[in-house]
N, C-alpha and C. Protein backbone atom coordinates (compact mmCIF):
# COMPACT_ATOMS: atom_id res chain seq x y z
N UNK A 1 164.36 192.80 192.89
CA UNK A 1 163.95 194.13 192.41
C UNK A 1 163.11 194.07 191.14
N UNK A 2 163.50 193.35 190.14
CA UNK A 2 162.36 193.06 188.99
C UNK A 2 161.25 193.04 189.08
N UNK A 3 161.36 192.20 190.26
CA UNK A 3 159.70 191.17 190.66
C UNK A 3 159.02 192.73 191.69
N UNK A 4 159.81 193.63 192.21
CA UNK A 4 158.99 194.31 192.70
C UNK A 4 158.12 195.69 191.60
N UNK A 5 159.05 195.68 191.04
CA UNK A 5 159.15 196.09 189.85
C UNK A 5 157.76 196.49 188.67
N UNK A 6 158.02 195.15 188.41
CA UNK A 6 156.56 194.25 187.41
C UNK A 6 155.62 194.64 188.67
N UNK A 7 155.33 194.42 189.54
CA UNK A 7 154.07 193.83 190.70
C UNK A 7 153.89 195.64 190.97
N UNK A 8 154.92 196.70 191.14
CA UNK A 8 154.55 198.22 190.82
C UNK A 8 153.28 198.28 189.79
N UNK A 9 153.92 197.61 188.33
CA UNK A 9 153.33 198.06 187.24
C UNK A 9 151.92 197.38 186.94
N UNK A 10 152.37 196.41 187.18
CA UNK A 10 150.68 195.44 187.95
C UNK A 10 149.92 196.40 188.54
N UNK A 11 150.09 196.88 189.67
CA UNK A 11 149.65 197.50 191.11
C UNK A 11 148.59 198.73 190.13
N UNK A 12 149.46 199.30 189.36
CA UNK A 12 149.25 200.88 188.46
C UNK A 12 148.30 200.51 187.44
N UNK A 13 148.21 199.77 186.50
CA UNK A 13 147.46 199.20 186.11
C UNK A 13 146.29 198.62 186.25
N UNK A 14 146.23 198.02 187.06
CA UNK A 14 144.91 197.53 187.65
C UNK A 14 143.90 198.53 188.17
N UNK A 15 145.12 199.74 189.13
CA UNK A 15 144.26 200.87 189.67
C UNK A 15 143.56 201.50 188.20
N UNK A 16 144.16 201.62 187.32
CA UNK A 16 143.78 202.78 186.07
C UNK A 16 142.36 201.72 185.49
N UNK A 17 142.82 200.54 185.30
CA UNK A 17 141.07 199.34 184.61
C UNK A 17 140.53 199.75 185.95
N UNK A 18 140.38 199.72 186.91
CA UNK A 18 139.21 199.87 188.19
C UNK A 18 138.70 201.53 187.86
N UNK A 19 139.55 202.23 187.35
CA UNK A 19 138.90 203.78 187.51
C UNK A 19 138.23 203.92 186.26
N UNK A 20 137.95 203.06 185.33
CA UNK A 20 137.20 203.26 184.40
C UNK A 20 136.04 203.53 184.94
N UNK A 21 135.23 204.42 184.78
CA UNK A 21 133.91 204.87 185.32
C UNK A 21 132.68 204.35 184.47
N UNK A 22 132.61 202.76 184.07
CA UNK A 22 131.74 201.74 183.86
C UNK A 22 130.41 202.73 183.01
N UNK A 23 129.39 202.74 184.38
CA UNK A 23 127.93 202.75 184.96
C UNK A 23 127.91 204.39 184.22
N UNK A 24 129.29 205.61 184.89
CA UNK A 24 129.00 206.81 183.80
C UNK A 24 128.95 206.81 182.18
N UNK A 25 129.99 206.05 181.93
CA UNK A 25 130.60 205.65 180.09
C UNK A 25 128.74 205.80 179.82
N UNK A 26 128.39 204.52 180.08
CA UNK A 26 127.50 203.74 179.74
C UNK A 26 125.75 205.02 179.67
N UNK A 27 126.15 205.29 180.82
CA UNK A 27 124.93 206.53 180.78
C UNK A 27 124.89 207.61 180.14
N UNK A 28 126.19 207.78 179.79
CA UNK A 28 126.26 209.43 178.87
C UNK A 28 126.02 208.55 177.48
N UNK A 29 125.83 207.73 177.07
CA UNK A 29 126.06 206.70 176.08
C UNK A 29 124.15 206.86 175.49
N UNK A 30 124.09 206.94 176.88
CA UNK A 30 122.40 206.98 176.49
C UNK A 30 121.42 208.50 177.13
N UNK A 31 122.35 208.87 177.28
CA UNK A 31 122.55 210.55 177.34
C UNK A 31 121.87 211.46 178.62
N UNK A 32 122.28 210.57 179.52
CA UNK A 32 122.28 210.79 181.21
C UNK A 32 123.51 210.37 182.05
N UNK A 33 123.63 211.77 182.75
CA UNK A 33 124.56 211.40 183.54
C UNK A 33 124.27 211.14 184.91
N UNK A 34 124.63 209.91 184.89
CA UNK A 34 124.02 209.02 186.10
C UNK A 34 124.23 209.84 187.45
N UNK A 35 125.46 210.59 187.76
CA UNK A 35 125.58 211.17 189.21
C UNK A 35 124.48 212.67 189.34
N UNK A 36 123.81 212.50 188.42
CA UNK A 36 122.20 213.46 188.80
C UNK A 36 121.22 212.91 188.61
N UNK A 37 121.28 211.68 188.63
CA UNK A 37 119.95 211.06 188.40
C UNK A 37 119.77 209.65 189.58
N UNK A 38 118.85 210.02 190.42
CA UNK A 38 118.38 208.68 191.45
C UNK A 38 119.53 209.16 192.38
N UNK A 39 120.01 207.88 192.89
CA UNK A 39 120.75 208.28 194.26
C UNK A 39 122.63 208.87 193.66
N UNK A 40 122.72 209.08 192.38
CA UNK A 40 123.83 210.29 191.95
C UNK A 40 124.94 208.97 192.09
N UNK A 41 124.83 207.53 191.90
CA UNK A 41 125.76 206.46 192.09
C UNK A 41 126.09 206.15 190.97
N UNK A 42 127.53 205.68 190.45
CA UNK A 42 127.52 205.24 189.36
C UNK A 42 127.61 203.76 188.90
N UNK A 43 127.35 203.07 190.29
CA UNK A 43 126.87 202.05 190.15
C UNK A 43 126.18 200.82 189.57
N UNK A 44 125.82 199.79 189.21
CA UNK A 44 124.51 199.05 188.75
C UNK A 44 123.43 199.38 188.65
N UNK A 45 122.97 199.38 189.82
CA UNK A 45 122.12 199.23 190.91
C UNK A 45 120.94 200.89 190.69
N UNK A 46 121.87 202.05 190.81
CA UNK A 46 121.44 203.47 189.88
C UNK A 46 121.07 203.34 188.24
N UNK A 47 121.92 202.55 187.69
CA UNK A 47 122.17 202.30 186.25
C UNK A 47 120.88 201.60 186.03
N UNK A 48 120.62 200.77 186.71
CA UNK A 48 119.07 199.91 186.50
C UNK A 48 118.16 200.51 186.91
N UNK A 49 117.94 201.70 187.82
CA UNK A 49 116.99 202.13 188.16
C UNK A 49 116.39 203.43 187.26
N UNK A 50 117.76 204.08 186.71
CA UNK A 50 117.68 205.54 185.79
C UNK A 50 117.63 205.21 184.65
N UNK A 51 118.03 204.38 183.68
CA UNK A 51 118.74 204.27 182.59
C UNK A 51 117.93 203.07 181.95
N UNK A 52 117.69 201.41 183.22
CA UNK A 52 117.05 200.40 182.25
C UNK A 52 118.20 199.34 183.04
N UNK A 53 117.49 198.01 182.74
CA UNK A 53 117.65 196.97 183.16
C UNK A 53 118.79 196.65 182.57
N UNK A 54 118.74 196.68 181.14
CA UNK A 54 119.80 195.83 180.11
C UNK A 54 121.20 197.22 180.76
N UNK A 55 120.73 197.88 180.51
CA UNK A 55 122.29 198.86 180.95
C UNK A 55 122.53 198.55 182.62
N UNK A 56 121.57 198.30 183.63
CA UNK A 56 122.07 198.10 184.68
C UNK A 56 122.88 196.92 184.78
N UNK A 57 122.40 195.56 183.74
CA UNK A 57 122.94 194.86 183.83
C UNK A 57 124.64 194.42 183.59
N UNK A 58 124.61 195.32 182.26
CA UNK A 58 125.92 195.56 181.37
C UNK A 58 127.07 196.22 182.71
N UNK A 59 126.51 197.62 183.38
CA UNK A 59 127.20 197.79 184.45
C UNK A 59 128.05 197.53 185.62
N UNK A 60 127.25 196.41 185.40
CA UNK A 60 127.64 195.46 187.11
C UNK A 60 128.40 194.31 186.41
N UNK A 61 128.05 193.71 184.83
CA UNK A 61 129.37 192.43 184.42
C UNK A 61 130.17 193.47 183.68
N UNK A 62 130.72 194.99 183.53
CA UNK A 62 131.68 195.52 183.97
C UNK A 62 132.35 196.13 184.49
N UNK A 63 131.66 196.31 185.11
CA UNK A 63 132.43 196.97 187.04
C UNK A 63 132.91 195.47 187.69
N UNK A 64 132.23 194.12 187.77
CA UNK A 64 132.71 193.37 188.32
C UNK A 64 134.17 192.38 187.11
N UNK A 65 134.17 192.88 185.79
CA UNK A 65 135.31 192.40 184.88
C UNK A 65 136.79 193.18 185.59
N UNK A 66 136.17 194.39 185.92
CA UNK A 66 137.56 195.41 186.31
C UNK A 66 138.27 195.04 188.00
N UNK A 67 137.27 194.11 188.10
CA UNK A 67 138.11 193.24 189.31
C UNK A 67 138.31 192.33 189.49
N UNK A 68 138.14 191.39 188.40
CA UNK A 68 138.48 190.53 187.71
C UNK A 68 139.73 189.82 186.96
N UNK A 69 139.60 190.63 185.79
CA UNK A 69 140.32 190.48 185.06
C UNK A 69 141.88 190.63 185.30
N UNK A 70 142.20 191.63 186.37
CA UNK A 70 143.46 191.96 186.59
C UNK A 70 144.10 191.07 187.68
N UNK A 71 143.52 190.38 188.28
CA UNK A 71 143.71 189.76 189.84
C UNK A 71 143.82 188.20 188.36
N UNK A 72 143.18 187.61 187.33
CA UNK A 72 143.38 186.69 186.68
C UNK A 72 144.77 186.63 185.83
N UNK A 73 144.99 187.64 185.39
CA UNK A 73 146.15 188.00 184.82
C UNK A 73 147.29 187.72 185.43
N UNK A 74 147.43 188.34 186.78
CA UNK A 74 148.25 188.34 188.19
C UNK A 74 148.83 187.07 188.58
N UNK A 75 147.67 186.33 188.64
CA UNK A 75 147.72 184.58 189.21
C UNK A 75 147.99 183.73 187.85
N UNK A 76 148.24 184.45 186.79
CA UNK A 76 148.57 183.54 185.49
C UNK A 76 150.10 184.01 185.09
N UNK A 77 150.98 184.68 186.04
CA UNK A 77 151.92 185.63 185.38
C UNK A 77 152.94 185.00 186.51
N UNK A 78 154.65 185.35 186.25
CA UNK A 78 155.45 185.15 186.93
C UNK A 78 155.59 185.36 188.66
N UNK A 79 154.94 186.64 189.27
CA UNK A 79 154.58 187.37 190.31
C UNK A 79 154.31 186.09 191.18
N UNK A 80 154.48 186.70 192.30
CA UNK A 80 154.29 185.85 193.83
C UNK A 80 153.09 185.58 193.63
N UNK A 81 152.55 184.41 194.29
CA UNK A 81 150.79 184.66 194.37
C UNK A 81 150.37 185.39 195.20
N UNK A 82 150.72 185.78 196.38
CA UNK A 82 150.39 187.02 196.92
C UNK A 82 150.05 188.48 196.75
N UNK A 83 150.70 188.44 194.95
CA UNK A 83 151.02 189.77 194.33
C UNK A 83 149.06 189.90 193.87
N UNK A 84 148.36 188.54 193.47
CA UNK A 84 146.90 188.86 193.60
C UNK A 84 146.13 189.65 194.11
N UNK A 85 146.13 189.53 195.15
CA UNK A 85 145.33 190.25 196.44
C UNK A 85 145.86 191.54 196.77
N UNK A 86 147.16 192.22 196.52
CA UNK A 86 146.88 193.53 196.35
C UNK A 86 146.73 194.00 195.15
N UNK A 87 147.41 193.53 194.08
CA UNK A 87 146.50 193.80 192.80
C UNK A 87 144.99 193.87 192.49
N UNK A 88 144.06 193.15 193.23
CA UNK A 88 143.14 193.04 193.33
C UNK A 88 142.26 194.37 194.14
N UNK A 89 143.32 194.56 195.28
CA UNK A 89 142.74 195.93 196.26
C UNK A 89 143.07 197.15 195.35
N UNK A 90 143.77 197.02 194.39
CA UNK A 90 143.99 198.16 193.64
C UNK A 90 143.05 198.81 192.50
N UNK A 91 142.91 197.68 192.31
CA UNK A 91 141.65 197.76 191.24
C UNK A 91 140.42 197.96 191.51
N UNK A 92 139.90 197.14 192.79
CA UNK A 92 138.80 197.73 193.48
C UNK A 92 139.00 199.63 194.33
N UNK A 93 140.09 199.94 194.63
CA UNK A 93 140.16 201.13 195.21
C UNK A 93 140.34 202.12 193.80
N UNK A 94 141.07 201.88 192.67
CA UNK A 94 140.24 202.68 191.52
C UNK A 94 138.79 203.09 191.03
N UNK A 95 137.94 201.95 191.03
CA UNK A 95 136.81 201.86 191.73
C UNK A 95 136.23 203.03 192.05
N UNK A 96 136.49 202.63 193.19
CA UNK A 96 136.00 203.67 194.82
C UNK A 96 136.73 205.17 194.34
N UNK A 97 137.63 205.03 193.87
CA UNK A 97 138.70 206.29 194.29
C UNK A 97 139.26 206.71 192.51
N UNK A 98 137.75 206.66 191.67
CA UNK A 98 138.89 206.64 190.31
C UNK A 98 139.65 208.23 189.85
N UNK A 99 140.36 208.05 189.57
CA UNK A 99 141.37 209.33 189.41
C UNK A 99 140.83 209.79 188.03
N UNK A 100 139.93 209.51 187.16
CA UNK A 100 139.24 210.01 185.94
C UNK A 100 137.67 211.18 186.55
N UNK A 101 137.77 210.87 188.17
CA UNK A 101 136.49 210.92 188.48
C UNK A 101 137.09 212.24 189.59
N UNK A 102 138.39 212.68 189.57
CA UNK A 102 138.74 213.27 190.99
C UNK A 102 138.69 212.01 191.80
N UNK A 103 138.78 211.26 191.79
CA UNK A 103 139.43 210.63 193.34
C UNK A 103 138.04 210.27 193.67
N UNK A 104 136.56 210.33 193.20
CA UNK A 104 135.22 209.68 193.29
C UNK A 104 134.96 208.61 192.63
N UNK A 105 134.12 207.68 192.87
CA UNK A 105 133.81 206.84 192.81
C UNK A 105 132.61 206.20 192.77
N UNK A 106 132.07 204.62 192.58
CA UNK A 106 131.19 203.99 193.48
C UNK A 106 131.29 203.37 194.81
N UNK A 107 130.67 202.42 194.87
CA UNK A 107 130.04 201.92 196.11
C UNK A 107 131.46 200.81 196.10
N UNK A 108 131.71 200.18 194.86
CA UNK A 108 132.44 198.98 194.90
C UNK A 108 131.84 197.92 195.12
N UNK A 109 131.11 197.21 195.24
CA UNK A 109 130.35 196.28 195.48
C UNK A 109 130.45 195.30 194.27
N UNK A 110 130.20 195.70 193.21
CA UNK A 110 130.68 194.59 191.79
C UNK A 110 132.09 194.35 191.41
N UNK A 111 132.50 195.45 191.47
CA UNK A 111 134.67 195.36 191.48
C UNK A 111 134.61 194.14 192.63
N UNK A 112 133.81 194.54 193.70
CA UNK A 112 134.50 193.70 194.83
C UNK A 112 134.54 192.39 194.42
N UNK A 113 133.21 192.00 193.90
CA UNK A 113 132.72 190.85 194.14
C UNK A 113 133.44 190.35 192.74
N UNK A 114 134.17 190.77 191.40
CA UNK A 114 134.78 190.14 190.23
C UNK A 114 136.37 190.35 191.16
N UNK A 115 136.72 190.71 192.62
CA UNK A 115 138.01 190.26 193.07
C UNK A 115 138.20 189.13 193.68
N UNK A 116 136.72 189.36 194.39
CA UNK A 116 136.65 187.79 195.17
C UNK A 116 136.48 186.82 194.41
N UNK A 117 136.28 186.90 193.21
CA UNK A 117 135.67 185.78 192.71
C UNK A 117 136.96 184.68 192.15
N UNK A 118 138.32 185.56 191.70
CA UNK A 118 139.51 185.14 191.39
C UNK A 118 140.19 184.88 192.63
N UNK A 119 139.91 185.51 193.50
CA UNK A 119 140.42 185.64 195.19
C UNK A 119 140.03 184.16 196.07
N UNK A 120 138.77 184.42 196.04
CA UNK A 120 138.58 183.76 196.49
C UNK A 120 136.58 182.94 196.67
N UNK A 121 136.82 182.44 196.12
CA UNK A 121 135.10 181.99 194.68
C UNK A 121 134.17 181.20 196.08
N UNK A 122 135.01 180.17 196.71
CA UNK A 122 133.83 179.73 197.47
C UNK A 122 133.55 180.71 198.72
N UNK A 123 134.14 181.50 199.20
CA UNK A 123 133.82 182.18 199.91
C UNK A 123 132.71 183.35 199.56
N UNK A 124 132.92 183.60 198.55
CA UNK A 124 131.77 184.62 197.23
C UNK A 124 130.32 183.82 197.40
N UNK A 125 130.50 182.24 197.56
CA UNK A 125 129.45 181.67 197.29
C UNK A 125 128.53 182.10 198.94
N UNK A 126 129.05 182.11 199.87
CA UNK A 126 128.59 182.17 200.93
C UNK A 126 128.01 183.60 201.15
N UNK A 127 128.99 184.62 200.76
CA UNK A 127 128.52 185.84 200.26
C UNK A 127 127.34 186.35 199.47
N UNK A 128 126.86 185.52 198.61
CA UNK A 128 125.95 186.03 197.29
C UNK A 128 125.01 184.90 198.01
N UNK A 129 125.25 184.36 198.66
CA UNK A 129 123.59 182.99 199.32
C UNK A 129 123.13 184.34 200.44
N UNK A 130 124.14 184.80 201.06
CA UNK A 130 123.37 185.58 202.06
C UNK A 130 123.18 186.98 201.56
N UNK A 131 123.46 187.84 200.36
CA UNK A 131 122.76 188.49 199.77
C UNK A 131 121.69 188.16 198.97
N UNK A 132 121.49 186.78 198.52
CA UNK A 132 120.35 186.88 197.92
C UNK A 132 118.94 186.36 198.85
N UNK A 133 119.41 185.76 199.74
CA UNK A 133 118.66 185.40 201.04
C UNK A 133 117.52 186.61 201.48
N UNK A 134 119.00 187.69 201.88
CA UNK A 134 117.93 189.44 202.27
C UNK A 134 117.32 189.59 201.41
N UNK A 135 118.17 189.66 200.11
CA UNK A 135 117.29 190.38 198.87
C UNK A 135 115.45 189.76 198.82
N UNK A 136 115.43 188.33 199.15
CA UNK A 136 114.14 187.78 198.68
C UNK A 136 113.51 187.93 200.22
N UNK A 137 113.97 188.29 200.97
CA UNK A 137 113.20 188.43 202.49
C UNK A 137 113.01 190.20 202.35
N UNK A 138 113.69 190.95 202.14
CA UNK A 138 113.36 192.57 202.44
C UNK A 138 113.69 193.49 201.28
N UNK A 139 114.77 193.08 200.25
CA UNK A 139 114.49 193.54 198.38
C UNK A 139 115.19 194.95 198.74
N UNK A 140 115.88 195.17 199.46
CA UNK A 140 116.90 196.27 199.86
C UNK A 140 118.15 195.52 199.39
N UNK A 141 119.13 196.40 198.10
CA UNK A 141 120.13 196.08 197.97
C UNK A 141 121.41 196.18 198.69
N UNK A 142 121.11 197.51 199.45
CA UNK A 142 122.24 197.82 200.03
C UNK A 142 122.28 196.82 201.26
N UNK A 143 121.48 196.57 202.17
CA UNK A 143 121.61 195.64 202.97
C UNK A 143 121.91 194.35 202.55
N UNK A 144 121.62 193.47 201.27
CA UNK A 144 122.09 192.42 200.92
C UNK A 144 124.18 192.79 200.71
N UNK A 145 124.08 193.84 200.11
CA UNK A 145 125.42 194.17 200.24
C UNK A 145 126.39 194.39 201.23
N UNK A 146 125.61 195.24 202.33
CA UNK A 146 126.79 195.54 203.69
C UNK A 146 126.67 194.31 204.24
N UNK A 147 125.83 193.35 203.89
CA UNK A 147 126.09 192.16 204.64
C UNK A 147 126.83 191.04 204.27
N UNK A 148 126.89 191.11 203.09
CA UNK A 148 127.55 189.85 201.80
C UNK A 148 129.23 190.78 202.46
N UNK A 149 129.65 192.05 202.19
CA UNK A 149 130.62 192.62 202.75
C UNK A 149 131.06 191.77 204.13
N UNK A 150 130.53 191.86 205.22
CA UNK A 150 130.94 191.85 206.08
C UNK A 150 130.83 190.38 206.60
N UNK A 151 130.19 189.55 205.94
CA UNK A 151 130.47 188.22 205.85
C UNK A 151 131.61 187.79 205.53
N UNK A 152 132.35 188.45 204.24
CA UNK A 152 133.24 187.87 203.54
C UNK A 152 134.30 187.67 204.42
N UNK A 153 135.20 188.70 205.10
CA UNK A 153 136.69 188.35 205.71
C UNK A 153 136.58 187.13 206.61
N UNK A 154 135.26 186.79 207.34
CA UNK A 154 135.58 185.32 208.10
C UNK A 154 134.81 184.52 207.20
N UNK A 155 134.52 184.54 206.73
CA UNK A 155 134.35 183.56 205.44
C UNK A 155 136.00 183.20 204.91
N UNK A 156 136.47 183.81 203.96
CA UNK A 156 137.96 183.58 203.37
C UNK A 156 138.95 183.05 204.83
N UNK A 157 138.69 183.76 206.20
CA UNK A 157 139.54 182.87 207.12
C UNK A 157 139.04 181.63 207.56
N UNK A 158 137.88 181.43 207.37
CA UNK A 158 137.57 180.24 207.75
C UNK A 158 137.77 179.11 207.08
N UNK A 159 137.36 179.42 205.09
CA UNK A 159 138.43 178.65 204.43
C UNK A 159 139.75 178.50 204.44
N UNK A 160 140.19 179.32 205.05
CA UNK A 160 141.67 178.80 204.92
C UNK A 160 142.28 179.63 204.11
N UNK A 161 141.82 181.01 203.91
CA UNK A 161 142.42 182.27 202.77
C UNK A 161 144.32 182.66 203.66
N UNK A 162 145.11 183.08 202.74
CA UNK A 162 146.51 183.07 202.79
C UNK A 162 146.46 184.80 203.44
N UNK A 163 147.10 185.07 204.10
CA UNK A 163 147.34 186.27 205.44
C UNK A 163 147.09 187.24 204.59
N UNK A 164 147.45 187.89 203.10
CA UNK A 164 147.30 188.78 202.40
C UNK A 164 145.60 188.76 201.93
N UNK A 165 145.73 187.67 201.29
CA UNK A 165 143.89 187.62 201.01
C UNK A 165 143.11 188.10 202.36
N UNK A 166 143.24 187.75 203.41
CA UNK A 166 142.44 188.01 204.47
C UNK A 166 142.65 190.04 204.59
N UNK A 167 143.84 190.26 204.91
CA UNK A 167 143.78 191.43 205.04
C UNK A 167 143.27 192.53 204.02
N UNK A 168 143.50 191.86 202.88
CA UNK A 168 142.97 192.53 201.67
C UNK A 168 141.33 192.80 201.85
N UNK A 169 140.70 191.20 201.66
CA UNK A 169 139.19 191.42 201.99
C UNK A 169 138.69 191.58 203.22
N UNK A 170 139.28 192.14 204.30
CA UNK A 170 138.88 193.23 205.59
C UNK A 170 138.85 194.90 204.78
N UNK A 171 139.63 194.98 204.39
CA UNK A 171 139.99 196.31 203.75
C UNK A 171 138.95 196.61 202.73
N UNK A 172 138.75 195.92 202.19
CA UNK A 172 137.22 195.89 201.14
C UNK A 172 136.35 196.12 201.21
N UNK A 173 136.13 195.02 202.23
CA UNK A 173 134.86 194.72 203.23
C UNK A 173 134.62 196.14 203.73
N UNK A 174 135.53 196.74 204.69
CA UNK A 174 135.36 197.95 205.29
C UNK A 174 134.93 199.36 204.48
N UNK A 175 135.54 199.82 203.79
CA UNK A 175 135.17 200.55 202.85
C UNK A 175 134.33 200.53 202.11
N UNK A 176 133.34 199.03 201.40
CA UNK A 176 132.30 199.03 200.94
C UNK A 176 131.31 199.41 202.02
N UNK A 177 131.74 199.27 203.65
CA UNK A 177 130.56 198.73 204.70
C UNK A 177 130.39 201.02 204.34
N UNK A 178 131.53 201.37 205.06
CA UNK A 178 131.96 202.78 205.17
C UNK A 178 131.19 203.56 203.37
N UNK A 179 131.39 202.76 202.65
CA UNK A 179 130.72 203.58 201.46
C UNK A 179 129.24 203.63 201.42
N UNK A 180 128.36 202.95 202.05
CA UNK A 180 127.09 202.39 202.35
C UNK A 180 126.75 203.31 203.67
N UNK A 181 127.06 204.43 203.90
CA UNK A 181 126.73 205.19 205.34
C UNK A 181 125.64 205.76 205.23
N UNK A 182 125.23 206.38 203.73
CA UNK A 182 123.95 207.06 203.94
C UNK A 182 122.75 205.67 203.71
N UNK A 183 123.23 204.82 203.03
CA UNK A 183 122.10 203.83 202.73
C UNK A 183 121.83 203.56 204.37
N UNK A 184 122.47 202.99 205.05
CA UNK A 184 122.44 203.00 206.50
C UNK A 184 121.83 203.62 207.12
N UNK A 185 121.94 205.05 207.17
CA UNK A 185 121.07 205.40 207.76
C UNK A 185 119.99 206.01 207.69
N UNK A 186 119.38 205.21 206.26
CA UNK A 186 117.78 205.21 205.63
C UNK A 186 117.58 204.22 205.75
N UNK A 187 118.51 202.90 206.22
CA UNK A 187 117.68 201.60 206.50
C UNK A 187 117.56 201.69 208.00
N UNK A 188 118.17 202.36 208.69
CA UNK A 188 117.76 202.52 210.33
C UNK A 188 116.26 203.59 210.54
N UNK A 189 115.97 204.73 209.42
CA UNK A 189 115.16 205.42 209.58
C UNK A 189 113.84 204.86 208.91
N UNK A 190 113.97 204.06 208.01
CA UNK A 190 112.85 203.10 206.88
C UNK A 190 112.92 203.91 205.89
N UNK A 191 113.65 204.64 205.31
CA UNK A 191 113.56 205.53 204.22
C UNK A 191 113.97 204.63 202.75
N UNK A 192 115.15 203.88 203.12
CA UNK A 192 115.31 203.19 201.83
C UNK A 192 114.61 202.47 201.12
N UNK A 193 115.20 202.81 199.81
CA UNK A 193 114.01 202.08 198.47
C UNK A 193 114.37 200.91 198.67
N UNK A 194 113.69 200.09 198.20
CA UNK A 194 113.57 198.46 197.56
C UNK A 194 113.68 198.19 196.46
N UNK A 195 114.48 197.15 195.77
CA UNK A 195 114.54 196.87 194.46
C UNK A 195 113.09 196.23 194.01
N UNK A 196 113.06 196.99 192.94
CA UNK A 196 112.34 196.44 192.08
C UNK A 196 112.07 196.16 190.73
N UNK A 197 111.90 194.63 190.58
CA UNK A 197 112.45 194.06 189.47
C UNK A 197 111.87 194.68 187.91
């Protein structure tokens, strides 16, 4: 009961660092609020396009710390190692779902990728080769993303990821693919933008 206990307070925690709303802080900071400006994301990816490079950048190494940091903590602490990987989904679904925001969110895509990275790093590597692959063939982020997504869960099973990690990053995977619906279907119509550097 302790151990379920602690791994509650873990669980609660992690969700509350994931709902920090990063990419907004940062934009009202410079006195735009990012969910009216460009595609209304509070994302990186918006943050670099409305706001500036150096703030897009700042965005994304902390949106990806808040999925990070808590999944490192987790795997350094008494808790099962299993207790990682939903700690980890918690923090990314604050994220997505932050309760500072009503229950709104981003895309998740940087949370995701600072969970995998404690989760599970070489599988990330296979992930970020085939997002940066698209990126330098077609410079559409979101497609380097729904695809680095949906790479990942047989990636982590193919290494050899533990039954929780796997189910965790299906669940990720899915919801980043599912948060990416309108980008989708401006990359089926040719409407979507292209990054540009």
């Amino acid at each position: 009961m302790p151990g379920n206990y602690q791994l509650f307070i873990a669980i609660g925690a992690a969700y509350l660092i994931g709902s920090i709303p990063t990419g907004l802080l940062l934009g009202k900071a410079y006195g735009i609020d990012v969910r009216k400006e460009g595609s209304g994301n509070i994302g990186a990816t918006n943050l670099y396009r409305t706001v500036g490079r150096k703030v897009g950048v700042i965005t994304l190494i902390g949106d990806c710390l808040k999925g990070l940091l808590p999944v490192v903590l987790v795997k350094f602490s008494a808790l099962p190692p299993e207790s990682a990987a939903w700690v980890g989904l918690a923090a990314f679904c604050g994220h997505v779902f932050s309760v500072f925001l009503k229950f709104k969110g981003g895309k998740g895509v940087a949370t995701a990728l600072g969970v995998f990275l404690a989760l599970a790093p070489l599988a990330v590597g296979i992930a970020v080769a085939l997002f940066a692959l698209l990126m330098f063939l077609w410079r559409y982020v979101s497609l380097g993303s729904i695809s680095a997504a949906a790479v990942m869960p047989l990636a982590v099973y193919y290494l050899g990821g533990s039954r929780s990690v796997i189910i965790v990053t299906f669940v990720i995977a899915a919801i980043v693919i599912i948060r990416h619906h309108e980008n989708i279907k401006r990359l089926i119509s040719g409407s979507e933008n292209k990054f540009k550097a």
